[in-house]
Structures are given as structure tokens and as C-alpha cells.
C-alpha atoms as a PDB file:
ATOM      1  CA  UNK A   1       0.000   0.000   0.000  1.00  0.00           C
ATOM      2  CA  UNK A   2       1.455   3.127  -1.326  1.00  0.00           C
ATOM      3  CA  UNK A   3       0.383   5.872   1.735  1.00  0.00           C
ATOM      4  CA  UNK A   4       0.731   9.741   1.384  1.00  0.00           C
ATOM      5  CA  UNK A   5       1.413  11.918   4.350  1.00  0.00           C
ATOM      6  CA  UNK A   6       0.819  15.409   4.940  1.00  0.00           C
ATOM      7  CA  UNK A   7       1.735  17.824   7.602  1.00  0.00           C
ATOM      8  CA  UNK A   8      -0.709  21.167   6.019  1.00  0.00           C
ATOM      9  CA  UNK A   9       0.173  24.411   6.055  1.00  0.00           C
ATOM     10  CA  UNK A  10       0.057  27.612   3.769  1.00  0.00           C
ATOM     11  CA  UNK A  11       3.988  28.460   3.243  1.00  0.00           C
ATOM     12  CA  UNK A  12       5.260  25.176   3.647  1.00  0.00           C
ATOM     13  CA  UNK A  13       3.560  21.758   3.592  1.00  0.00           C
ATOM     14  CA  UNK A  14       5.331  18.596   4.096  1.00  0.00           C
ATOM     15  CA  UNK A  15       5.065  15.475   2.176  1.00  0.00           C
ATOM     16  CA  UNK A  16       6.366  11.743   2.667  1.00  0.00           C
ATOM     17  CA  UNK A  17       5.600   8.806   0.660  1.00  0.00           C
ATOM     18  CA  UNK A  18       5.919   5.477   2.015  1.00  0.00           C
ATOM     19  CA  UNK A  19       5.341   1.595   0.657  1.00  0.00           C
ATOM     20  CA  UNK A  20       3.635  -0.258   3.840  1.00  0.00           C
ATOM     21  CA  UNK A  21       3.930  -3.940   3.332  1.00  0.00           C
ATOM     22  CA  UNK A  22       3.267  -6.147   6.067  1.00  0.00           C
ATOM     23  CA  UNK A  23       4.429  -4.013   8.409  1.00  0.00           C
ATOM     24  CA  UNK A  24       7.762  -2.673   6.694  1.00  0.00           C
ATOM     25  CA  UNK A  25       7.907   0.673   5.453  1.00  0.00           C
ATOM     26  CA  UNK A  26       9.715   1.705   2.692  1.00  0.00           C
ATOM     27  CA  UNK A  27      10.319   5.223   2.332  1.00  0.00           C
ATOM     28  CA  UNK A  28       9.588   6.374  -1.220  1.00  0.00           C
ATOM     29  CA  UNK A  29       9.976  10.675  -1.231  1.00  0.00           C
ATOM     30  CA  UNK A  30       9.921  13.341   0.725  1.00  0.00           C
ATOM     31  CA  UNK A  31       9.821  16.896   0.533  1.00  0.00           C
ATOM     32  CA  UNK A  32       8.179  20.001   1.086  1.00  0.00           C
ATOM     33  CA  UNK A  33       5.923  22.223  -1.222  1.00  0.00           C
ATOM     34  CA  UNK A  34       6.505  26.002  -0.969  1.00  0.00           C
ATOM     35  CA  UNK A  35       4.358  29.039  -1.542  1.00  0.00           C
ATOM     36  CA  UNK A  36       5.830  32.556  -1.652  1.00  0.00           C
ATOM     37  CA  UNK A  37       5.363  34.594   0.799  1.00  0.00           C
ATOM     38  CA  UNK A  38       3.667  37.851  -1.517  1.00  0.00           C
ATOM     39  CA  UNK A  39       0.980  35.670  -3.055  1.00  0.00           C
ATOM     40  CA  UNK A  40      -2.331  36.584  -1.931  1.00  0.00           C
ATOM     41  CA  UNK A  41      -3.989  33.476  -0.071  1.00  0.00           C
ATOM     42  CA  UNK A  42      -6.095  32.567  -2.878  1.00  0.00           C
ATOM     43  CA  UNK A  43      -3.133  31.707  -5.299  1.00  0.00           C
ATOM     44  CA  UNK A  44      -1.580  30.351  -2.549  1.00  0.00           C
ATOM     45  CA  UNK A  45      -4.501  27.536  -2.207  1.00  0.00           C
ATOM     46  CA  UNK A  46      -4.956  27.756  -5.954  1.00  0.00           C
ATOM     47  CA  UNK A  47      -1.150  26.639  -6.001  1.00  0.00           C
ATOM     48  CA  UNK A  48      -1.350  24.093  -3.064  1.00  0.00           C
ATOM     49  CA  UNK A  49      -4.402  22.248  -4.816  1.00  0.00           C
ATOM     50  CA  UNK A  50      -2.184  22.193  -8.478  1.00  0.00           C
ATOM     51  CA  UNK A  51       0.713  20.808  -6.090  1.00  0.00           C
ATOM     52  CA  UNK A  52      -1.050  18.432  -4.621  1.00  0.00           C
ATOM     53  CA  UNK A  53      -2.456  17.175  -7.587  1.00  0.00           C
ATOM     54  CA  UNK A  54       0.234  16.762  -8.695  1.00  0.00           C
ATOM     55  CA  UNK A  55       2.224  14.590  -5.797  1.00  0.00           C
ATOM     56  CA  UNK A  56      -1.620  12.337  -5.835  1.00  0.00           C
ATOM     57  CA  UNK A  57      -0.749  11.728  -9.848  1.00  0.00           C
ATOM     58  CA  UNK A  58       2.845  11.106  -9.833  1.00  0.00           C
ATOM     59  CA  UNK A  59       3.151   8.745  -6.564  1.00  0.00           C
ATOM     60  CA  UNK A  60      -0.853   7.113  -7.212  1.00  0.00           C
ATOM     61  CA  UNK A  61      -1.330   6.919  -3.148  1.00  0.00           C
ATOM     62  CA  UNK A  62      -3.390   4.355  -1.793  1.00  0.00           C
ATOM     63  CA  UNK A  63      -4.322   6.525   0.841  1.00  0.00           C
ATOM     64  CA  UNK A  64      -3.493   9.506   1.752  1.00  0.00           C
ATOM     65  CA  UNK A  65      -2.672  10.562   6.254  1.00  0.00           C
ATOM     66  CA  UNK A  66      -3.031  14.060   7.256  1.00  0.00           C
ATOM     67  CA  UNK A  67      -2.234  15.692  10.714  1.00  0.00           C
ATOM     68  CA  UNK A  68      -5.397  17.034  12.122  1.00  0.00           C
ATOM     69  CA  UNK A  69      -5.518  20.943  12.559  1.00  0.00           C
ATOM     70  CA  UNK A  70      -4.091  21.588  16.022  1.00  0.00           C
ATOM     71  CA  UNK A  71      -2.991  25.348  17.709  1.00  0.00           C
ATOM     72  CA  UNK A  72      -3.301  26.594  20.404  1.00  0.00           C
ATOM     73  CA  UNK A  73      -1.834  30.317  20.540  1.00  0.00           C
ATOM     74  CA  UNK A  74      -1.747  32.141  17.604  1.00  0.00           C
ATOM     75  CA  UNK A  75      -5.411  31.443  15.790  1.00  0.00           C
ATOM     76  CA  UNK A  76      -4.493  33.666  12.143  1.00  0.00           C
ATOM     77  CA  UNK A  77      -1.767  31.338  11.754  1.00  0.00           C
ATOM     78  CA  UNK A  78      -4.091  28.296  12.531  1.00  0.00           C
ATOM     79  CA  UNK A  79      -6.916  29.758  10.316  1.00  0.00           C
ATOM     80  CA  UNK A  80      -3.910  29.988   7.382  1.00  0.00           C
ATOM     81  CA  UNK A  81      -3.365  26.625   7.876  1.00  0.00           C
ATOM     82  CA  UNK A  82      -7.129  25.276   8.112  1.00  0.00           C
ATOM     83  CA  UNK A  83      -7.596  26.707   4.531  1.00  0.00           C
ATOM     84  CA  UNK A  84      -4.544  24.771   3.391  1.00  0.00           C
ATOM     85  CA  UNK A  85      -5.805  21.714   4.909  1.00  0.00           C
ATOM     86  CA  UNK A  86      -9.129  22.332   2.879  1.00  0.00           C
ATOM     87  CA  UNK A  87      -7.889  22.587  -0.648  1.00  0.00           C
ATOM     88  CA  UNK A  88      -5.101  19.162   0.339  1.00  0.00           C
ATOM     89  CA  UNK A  89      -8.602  17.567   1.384  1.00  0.00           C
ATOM     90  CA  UNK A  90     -10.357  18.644  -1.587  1.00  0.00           C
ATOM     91  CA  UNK A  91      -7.576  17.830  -3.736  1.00  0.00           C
ATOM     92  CA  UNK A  92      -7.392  14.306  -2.294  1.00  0.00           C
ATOM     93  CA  UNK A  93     -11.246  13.905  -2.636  1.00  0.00           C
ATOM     94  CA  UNK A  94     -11.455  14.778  -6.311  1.00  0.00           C
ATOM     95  CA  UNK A  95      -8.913  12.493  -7.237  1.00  0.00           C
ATOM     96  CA  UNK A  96     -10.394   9.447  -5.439  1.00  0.00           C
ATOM     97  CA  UNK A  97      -7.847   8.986  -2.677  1.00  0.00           C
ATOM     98  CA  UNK A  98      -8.868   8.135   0.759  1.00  0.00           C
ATOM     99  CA  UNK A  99      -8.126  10.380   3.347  1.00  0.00           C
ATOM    100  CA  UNK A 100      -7.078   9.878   7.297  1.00  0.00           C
ATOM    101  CA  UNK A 101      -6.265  11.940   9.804  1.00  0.00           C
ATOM    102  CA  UNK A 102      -4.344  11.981  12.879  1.00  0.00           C
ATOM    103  CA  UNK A 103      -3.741  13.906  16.258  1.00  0.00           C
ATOM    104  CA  UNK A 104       0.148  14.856  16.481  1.00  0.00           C
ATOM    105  CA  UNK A 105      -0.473  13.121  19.939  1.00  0.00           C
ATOM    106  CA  UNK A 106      -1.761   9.989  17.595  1.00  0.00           C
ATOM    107  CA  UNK A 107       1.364  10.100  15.805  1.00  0.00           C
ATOM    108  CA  UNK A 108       3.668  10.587  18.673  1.00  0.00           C
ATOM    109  CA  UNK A 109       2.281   7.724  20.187  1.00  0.00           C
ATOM    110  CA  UNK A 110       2.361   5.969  16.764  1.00  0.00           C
ATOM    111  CA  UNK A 111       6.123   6.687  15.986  1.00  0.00           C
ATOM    112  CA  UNK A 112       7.735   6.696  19.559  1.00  0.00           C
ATOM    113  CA  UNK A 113       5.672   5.007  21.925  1.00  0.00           C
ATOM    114  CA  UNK A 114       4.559   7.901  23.860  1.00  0.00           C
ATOM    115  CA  UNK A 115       1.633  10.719  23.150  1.00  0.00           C
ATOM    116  CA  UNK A 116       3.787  13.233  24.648  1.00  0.00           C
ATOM    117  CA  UNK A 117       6.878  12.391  23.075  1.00  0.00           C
ATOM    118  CA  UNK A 118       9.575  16.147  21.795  1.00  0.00           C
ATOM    119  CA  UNK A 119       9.896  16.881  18.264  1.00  0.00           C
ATOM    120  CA  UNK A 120      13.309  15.534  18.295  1.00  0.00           C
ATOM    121  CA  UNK A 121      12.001  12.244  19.638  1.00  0.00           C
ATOM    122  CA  UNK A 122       9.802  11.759  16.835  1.00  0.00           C
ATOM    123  CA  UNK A 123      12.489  12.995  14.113  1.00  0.00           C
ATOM    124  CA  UNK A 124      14.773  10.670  15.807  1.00  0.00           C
ATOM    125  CA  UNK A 125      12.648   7.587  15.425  1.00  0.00           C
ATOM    126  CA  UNK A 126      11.630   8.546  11.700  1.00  0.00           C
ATOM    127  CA  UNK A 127      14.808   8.261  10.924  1.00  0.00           C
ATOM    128  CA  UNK A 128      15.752   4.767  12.395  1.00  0.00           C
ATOM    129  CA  UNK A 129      12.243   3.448  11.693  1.00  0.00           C
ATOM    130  CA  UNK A 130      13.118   4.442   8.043  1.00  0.00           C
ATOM    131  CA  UNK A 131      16.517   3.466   7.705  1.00  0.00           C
ATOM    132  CA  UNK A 132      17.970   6.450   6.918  1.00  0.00           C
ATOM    133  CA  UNK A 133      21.296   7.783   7.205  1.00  0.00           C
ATOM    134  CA  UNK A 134      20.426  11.437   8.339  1.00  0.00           C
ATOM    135  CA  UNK A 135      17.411  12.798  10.543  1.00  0.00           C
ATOM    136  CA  UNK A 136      15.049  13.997   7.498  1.00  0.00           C
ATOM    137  CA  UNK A 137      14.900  17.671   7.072  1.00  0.00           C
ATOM    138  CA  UNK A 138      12.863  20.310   6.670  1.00  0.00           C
ATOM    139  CA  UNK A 139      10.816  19.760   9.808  1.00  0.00           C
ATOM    140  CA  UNK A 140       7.610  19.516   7.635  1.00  0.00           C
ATOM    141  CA  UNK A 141       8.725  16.564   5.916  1.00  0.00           C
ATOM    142  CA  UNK A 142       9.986  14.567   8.382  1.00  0.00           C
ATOM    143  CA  UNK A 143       6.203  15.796  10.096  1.00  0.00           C
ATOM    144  CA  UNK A 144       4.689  14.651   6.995  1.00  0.00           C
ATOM    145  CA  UNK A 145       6.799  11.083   7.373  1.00  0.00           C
ATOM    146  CA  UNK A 146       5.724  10.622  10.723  1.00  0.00           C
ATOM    147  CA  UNK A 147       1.613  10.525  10.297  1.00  0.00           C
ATOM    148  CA  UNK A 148       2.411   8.063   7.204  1.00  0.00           C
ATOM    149  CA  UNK A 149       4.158   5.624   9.413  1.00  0.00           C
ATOM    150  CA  UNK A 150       1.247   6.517  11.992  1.00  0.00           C
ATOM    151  CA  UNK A 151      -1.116   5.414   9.320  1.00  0.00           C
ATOM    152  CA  UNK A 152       0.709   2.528   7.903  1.00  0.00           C
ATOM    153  CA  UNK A 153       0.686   1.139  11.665  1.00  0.00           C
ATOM    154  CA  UNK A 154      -2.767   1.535  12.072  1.00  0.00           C
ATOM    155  CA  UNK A 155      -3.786   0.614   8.691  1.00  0.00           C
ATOM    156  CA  UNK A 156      -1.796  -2.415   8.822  1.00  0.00           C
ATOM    157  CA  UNK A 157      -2.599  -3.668  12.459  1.00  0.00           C
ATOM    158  CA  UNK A 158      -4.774  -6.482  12.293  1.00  0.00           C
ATOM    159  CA  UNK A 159      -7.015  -4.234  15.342  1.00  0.00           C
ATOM    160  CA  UNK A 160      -8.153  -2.412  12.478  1.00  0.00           C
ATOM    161  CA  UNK A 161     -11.785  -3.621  12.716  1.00  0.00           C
ATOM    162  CA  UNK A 162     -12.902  -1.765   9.651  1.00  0.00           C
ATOM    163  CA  UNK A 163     -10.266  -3.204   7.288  1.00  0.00           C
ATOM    164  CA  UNK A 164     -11.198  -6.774   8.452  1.00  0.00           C
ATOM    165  CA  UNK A 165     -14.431  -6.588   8.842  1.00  0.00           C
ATOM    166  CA  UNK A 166     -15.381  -4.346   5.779  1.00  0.00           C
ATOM    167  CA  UNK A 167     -18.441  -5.685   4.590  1.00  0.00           C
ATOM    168  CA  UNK A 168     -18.036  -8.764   5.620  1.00  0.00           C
ATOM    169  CA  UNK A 169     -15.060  -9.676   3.132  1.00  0.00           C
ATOM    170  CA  UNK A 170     -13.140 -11.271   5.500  1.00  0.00           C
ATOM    171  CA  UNK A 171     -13.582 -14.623   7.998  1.00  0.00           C
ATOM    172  CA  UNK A 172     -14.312 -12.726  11.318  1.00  0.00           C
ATOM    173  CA  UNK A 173     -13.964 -16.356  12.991  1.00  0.00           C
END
């Protein structure tokens, strides 16, 4: 299962494509799109939905993770970013790609063991759960890697009641 994750914003929105196979993830790409700072907010989305578009076409996701909308000082920057999230969303819904999201607490738990868990920690354990020779950088990427190993763990894990029972598919014996 090819899985896309996103950490949303406005300027800079992380991506990380991984291959979850029975547990294993292999990562893919990652990287960051960018949208300059003069644009009004309107070509700014209007660029963010081409982007994405663009990463759903070229890497054909299975599904697609996305951290859920979380601040808790600043609102006009969280506002920003909740209008990112929406055209990512949209993007992801006209295309036909599934969509899952996750609390960074979700994905801290997911990646390190513990809700609660630094930054560092979870950049840390990217890394090694990836196999990769340096910490993955920007910050938004290795975000964005994080909730798709959060989702491959959870889409994977044989608690996932929905997977194995979806309608009634599977031998729930």
C-alpha cells in the first residue's frame, strides 16, 4: 500500500511517501511544497491544490494521512493553515484517494511510543524506523513522514476492525 502523508500548512507543507507492506515501510519521497510569501492566499490555495495534484498523480497513493488541525496560541496562523488543509482535502477527494487523519499526539504515540513524546524524539525515530542515514529535514517533511508511518501502523494492524471486517469480506472467525 502506497500511503501519502501530509503535515498542512500555507507556506510550507510537508510530504512523505511510504510503501507499507506487512508491516515494513519503505520510504519512497519526501519533501516540502513552498508558496511565496507575496501571493495573496487565494493563489496560494490555488497553487497548493495544483501541487497536490500533482504529488496524488505522480506517486498514485493508496491513501493519503493528514495531521489534524491543532494550535493553540496564535489562531491567524491556525486559520492559514485550516484553509490549506481544505484545498489538500479537496484535492485528495477529487482524485479518489482516501483520506485519514491523525492527532500529532496519535502520531507521537504511533512513531515513539509515547503521546507526549519532543519533536526531536519523533524525528529521531523517523529516521531509524526508516533506515535512513540522516534525521530527514525540513521539519515539515519529516512531520509529513511521521503521520504516514502513523497510518501505515494503524492501517496495517490487524485491530483495524474496519479493514477486516469491511463488509463482511473477510472470515471474522
Amino acid at each position: 500500500m502506497i500511503v501519502l502523508g501530509i503535515d498542512p500548512g500555507v507556506a510550507t507543507i510537508g510530504f512523505g511517501v511510504l510503501d507499507a507492506q506487512r508491516g515494513k515501510n519503505t520510504l519512497i519521497q519526501y519533501g516540502v511544497i513552498t508558496t511565496p510569501a507575496g501571493l495573496p492566499l487565494s493563489r496560494r490555495l490555488r497553487q497548493i491544490h495544483a501541487d497536490m495534484e500533482q504529488l496524488i498523480r505522480q506517486f498514485k497513493p493508496d491513501e493519503m494521512a493528514v495531521e489534524e488541525l491543532f494550535f493553540s496560541k496564535n489562531i491567524t496562523t491556525g486559520i492559514s493553515v485550516a484553509h490549506g488543509r481544505g484545498v489538500i482535502l479537496l484535492a485528495a477527494e477529487q482524485l479518489g484517494v482516501p483520506v485519514f487523519e491523525y492527532t500529532p499526539m496519535q502520531v507521537k504515540q504511533a512513531v515513539v511510543g509515547y503521546g507526549a513524546a519532543e519533536k526531536r524524539q519523533v524525528m529521531l525515530m523517523t529516521q531509524r524506523l526508516l533506515g535512513m542515514k540522516q534525521i530527514p529535514k525540513p521539519d515539515d517533511a519529516a512531520d509529513a513522514l511521521a503521520i504516514a508511518i502513523c497510518h501505515s501502523r494503524a492501517a496495517t494492524s490487524l485491530m483495524n476492525t474496519e479493514r477486516v471486517f469491511d463488509a463482511g469480506k473477510y472470515d471474522t472467525r
